[in-house]
N, C-alpha and C. Protein backbone atom coordinates (compact mmCIF):
# COMPACT_ATOMS: atom_id res chain seq x y z
N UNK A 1 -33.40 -12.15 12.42
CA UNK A 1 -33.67 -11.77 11.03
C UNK A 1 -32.64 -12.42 10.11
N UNK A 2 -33.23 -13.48 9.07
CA UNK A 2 -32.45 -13.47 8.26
C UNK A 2 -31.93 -12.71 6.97
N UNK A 3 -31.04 -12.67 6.66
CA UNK A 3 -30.40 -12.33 5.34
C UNK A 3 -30.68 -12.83 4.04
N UNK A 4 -31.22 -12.00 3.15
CA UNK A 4 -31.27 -13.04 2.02
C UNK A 4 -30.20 -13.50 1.17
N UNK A 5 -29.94 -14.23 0.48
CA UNK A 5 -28.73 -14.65 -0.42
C UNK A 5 -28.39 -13.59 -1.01
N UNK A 6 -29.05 -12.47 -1.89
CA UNK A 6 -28.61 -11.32 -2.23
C UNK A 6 -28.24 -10.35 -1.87
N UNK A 7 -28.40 -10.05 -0.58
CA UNK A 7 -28.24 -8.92 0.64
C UNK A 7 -26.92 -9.42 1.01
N UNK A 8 -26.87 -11.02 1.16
CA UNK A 8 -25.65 -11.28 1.56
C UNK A 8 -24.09 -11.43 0.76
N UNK A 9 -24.75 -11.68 -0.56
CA UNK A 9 -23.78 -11.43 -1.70
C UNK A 9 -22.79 -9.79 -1.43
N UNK A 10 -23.89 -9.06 -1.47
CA UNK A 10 -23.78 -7.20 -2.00
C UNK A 10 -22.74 -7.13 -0.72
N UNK A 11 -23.34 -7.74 0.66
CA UNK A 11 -22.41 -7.54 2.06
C UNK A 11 -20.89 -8.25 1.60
N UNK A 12 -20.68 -9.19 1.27
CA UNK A 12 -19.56 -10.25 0.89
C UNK A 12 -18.71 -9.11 -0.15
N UNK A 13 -19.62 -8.81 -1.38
CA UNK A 13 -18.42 -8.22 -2.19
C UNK A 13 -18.37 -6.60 -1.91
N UNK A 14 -18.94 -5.93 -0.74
CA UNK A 14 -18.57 -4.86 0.35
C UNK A 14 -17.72 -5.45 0.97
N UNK A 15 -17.14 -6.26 1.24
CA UNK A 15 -16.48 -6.56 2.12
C UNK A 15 -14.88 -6.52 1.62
N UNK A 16 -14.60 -7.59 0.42
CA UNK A 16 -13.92 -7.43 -0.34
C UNK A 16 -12.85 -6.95 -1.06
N UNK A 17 -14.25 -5.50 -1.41
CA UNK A 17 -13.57 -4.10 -1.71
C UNK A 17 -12.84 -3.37 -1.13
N UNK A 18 -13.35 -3.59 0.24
CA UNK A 18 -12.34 -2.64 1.17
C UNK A 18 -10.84 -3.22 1.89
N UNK A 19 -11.58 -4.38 1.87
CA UNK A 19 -9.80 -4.92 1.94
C UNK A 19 -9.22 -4.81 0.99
N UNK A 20 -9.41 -5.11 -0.32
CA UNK A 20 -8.61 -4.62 -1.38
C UNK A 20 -8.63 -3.45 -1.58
N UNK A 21 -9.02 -2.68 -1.25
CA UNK A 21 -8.55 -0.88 -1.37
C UNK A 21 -7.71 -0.56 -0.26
N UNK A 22 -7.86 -1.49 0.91
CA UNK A 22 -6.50 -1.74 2.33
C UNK A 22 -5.17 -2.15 1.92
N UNK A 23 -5.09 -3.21 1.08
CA UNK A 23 -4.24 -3.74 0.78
C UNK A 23 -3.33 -3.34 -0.72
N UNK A 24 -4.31 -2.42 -1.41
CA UNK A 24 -3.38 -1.33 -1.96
C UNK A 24 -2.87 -0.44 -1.58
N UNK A 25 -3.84 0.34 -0.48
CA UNK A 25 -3.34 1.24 0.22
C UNK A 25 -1.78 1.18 0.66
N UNK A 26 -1.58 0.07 1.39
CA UNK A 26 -0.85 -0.69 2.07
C UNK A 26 0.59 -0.79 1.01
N UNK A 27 0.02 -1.71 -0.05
CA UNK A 27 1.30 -1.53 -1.44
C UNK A 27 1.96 -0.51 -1.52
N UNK A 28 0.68 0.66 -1.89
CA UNK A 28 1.69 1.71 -2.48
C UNK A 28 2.16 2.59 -1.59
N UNK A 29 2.01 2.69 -0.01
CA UNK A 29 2.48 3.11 0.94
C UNK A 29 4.05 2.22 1.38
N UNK A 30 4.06 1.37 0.98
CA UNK A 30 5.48 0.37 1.26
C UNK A 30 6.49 0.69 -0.24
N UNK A 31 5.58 1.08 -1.01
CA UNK A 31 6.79 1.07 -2.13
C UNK A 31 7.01 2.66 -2.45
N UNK A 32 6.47 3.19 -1.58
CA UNK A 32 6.71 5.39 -1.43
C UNK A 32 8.11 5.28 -0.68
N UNK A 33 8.00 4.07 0.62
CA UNK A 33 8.43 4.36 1.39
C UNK A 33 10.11 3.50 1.26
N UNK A 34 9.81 2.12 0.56
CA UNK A 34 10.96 1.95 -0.16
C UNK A 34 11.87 2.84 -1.45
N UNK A 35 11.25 3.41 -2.03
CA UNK A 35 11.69 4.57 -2.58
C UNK A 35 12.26 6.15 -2.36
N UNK A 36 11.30 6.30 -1.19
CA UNK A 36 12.45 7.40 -0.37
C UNK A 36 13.43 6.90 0.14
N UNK A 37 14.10 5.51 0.74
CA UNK A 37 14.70 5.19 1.45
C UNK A 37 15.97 4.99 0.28
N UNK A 38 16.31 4.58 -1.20
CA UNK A 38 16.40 4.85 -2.32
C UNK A 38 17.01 5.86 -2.46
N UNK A 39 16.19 6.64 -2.43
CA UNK A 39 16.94 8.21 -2.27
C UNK A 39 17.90 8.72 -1.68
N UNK A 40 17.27 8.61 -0.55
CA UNK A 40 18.28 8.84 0.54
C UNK A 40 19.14 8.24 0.41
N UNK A 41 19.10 7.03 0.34
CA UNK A 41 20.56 5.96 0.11
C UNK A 41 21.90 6.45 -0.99
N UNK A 42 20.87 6.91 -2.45
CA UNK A 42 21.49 7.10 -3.03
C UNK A 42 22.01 8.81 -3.37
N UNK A 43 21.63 9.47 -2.44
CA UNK A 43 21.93 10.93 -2.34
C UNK A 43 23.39 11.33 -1.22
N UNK A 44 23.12 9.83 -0.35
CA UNK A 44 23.96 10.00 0.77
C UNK A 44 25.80 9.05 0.22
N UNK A 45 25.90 8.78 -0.72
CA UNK A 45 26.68 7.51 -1.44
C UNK A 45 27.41 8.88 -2.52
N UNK A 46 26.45 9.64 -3.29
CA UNK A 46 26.77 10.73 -3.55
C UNK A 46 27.53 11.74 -3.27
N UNK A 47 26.77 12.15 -2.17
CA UNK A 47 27.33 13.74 -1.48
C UNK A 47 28.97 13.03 -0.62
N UNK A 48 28.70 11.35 -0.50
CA UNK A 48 30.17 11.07 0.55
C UNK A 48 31.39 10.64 -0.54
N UNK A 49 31.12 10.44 -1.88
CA UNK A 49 32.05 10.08 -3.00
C UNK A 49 32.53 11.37 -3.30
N UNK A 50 32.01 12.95 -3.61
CA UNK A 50 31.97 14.04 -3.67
C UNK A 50 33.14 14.50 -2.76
N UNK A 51 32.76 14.27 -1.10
CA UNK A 51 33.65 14.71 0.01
C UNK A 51 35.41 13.94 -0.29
N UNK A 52 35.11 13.01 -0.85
CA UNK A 52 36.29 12.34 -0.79
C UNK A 52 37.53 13.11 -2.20
């Protein structure tokens, strides 16, 4: 069975979408996670300037 050019379009920009909703996913999961790390960094730089 073939595909028609338009069936195959709609499949192509399905396709697309979901990698780009992956690859945001992906973004804003790397920059949560650079940002807690941030935190921590800068909570721990804190509490050891404090001790001193």
């Amino acid at each position: 069975m073939q595909k028609t050019a338009k069936e195959h379009q709609k499949q192509v920009k399905k396709v697309d979408s979901t990698a780009g909703g992956i690859s945001r996913m992906i973004r804003s999961a790397h920059l949560k996670q650079v940002k807690k790390v941030a935190r921590a960094v800068t909570a721990k730089a804190t509490t050891s300037r404090a001790n001193q």
